[in-house]
Protein backbone atom coordinates (compact mmCIF):
# COMPACT_ATOMS: atom_id res chain seq x y z
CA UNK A 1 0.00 0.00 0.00
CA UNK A 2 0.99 3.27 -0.51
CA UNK A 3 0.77 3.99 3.42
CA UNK A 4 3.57 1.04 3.27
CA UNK A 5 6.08 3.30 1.12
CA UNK A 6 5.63 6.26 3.32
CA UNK A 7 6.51 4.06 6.32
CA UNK A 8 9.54 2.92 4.28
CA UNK A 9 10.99 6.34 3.39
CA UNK A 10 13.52 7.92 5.79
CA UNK A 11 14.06 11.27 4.38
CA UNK A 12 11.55 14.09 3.83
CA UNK A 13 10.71 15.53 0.41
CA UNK A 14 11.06 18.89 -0.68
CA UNK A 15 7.65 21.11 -1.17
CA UNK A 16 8.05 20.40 -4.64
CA UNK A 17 8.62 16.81 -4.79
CA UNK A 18 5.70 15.88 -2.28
CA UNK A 19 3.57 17.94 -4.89
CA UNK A 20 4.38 16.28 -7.64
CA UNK A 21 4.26 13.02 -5.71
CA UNK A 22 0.43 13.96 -4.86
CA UNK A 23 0.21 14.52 -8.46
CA UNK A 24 1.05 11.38 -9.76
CA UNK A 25 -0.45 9.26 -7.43
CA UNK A 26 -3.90 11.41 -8.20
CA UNK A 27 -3.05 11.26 -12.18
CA UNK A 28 -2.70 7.76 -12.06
CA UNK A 29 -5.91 6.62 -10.64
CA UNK A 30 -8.27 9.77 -12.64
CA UNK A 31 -6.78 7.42 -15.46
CA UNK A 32 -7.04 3.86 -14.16
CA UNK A 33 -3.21 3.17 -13.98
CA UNK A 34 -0.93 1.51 -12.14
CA UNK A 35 1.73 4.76 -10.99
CA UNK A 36 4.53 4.39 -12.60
CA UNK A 37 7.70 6.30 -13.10
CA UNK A 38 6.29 8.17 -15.99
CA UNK A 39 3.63 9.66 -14.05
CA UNK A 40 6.27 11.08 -11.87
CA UNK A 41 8.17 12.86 -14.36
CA UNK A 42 4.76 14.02 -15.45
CA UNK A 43 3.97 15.22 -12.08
CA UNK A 44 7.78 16.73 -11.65
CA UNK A 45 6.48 18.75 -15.27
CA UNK A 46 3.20 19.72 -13.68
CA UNK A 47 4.50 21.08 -10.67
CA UNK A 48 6.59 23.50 -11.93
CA UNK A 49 8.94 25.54 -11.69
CA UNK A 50 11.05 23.49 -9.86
CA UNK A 51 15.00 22.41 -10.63
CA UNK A 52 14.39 19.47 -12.77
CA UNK A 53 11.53 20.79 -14.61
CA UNK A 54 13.52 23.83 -15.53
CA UNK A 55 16.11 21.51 -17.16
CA UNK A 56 13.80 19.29 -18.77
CA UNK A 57 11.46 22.28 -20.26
CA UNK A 58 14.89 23.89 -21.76
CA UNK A 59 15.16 20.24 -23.19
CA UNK A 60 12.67 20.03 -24.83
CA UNK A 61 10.29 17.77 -22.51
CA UNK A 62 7.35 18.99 -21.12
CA UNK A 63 3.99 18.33 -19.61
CA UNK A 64 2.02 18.63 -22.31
CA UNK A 65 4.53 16.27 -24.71
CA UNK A 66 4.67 13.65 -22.12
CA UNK A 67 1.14 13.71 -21.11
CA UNK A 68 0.96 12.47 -24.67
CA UNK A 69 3.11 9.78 -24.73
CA UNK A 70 1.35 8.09 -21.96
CA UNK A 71 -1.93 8.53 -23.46
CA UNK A 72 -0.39 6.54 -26.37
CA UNK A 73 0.95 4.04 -24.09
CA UNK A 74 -2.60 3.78 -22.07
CA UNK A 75 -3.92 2.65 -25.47
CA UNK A 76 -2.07 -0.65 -25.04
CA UNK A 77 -2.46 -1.10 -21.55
CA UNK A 78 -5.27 -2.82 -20.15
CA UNK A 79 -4.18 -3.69 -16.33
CA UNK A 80 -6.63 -1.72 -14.20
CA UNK A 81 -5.73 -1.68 -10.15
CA UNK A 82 -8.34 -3.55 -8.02
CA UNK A 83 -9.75 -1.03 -5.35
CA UNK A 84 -8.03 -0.68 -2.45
CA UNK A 85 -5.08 -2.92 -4.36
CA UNK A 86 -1.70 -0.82 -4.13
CA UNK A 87 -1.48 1.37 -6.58
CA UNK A 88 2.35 1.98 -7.20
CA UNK A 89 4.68 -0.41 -9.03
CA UNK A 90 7.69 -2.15 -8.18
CA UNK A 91 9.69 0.11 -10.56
CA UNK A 92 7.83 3.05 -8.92
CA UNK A 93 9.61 2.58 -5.55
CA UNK A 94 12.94 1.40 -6.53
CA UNK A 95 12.72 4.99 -8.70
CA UNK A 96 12.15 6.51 -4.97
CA UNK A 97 14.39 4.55 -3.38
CA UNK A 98 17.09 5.70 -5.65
CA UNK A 99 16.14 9.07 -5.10
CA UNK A 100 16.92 9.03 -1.85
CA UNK A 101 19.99 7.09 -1.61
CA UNK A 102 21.17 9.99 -4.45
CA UNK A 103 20.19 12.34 -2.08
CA UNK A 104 21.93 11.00 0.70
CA UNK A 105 25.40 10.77 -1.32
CA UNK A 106 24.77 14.53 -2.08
CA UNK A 107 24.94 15.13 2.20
CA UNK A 108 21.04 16.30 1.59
CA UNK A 109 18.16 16.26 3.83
CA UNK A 110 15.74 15.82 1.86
CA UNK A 111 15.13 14.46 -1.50
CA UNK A 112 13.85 16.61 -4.66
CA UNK A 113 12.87 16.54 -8.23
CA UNK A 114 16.28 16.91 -9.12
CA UNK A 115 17.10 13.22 -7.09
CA UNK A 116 14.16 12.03 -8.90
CA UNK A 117 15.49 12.43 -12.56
CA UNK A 118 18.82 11.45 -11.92
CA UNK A 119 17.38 8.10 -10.28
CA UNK A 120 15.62 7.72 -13.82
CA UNK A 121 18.42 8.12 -15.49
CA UNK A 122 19.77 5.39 -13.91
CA UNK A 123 17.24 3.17 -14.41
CA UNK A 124 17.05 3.03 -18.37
CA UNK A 125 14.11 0.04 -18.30
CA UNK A 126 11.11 1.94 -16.37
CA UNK A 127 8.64 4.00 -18.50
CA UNK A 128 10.08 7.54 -17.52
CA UNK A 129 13.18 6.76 -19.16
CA UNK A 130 11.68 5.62 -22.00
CA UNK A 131 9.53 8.55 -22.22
CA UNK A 132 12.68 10.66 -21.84
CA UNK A 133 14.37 8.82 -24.91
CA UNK A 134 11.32 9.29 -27.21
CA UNK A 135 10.88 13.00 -27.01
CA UNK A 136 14.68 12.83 -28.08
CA UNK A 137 16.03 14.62 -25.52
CA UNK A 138 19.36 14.77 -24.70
CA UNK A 139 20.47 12.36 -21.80
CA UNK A 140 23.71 13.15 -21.88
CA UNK A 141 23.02 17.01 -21.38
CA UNK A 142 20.09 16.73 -19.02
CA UNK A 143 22.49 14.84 -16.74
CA UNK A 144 25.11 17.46 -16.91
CA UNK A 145 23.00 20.37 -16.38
CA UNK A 146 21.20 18.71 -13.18
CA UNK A 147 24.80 18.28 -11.79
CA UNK A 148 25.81 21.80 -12.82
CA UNK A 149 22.58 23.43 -11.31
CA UNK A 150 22.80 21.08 -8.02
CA UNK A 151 26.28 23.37 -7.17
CA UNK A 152 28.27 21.57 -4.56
CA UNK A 153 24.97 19.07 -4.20
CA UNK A 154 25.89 17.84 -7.98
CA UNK A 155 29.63 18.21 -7.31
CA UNK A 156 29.45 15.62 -4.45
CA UNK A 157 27.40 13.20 -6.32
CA UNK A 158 30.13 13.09 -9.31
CA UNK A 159 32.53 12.24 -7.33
CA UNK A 160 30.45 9.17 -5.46
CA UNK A 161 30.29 8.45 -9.36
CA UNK A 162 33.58 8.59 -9.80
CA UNK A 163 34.44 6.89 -6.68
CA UNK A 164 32.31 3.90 -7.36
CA UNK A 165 33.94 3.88 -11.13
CA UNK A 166 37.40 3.71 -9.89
CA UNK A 167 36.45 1.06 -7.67
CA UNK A 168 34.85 -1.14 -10.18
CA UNK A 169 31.31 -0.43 -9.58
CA UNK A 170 30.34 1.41 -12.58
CA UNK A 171 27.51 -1.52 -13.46
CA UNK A 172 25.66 0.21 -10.52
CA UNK A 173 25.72 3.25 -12.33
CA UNK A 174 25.14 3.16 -15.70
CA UNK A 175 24.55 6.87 -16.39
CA UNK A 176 28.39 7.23 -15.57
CA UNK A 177 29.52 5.77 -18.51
CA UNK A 178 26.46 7.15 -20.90
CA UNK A 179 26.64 10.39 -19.40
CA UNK A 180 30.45 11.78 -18.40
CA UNK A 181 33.70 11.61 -19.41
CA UNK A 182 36.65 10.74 -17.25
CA UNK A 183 38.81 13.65 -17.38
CA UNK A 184 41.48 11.90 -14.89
CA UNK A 185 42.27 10.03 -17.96
């Protein structure tokens, strides 16, 4: 249940992200849906202005284009949630999840949109992601630009990248590789 997940979660959310959270949880069932990690980044887009929807607008990805998308993708979807069934998917929380463990290697007390999309990022298989590569956006840049706007926030998490990469963990993060260039080199 989605009382479950709030049990679960150790750090608060910004203003922003709990809005957007409230968003996609009430998007999803107005439309029948499971809530997924694309109604996230829709409700990150709805919620504006906030960090990551700043980025993503400049992009070229925004509410109305990705409200779109997954109206197309409702087409072929025909799971409905059984009252009172929990509404969120698996890929849902491990998106959260990831959002606050990013959070936490920033030294932040809280999570926020910005966590959010770089958790998607690493997670190329969930439906925000996908989203995210059919508007043809630029991974690559939206990455770079969440760092550079995070300050010392976005600082700290390259180097955790880095860290793990040196180490030999870089199959953890895949955005890494995809996304930045090893200037040690």
């Amino acid at each position: 249940m989605i009382s479950d997940f709030y049990e679960r979660r150790y750090m608060k959310y910004t203003e922003s992200l709990q809005k957007a959270y409230d968003y996609a949880i009430k998007f999803s069932k107005k439309t029948g849906q499971y809530t997924g990690t694309q109604h996230m980044l829709l409700g990150i887009l709805h919620c504006a202005p906030n960090l990551a929807s700043e980025i993503l607008t400049d992009e070229g990805v925004t509410e109305n284009l990705t409200g779109q998308i997954i109206d197309e993708l409702l087409s072929f979807t025909q799971n409905v949630p059984a009252k009172g069934e929990d509404t969120t998917t698996p890929k849902f929380l491990i998106m959260m999840d990831n959002a606050e463990a990013i959070a936490q290697m920033c030294g932040m007390e809280s999570v926020g949109t910005e966590h959010v999309i770089l958790a998607i990022l690493r997670m190329p298989d969930c439906g925000a992601a996908r989203i995210l590569s059919t508007t043809k956006a630029d991974l690559g840049t939206i990455f770079n630009k969440l760092l550079q706007a995070m300050g010392d926030e976005g600082d700290a998490y390259r180097r955790q990248l880095y860290a793990s990469h040196q180490n030999g963990d870089e199959g953890e993060y895949p955005a890494l590789e995809e996304f930045t260039t090893d200037l040690t080199t």
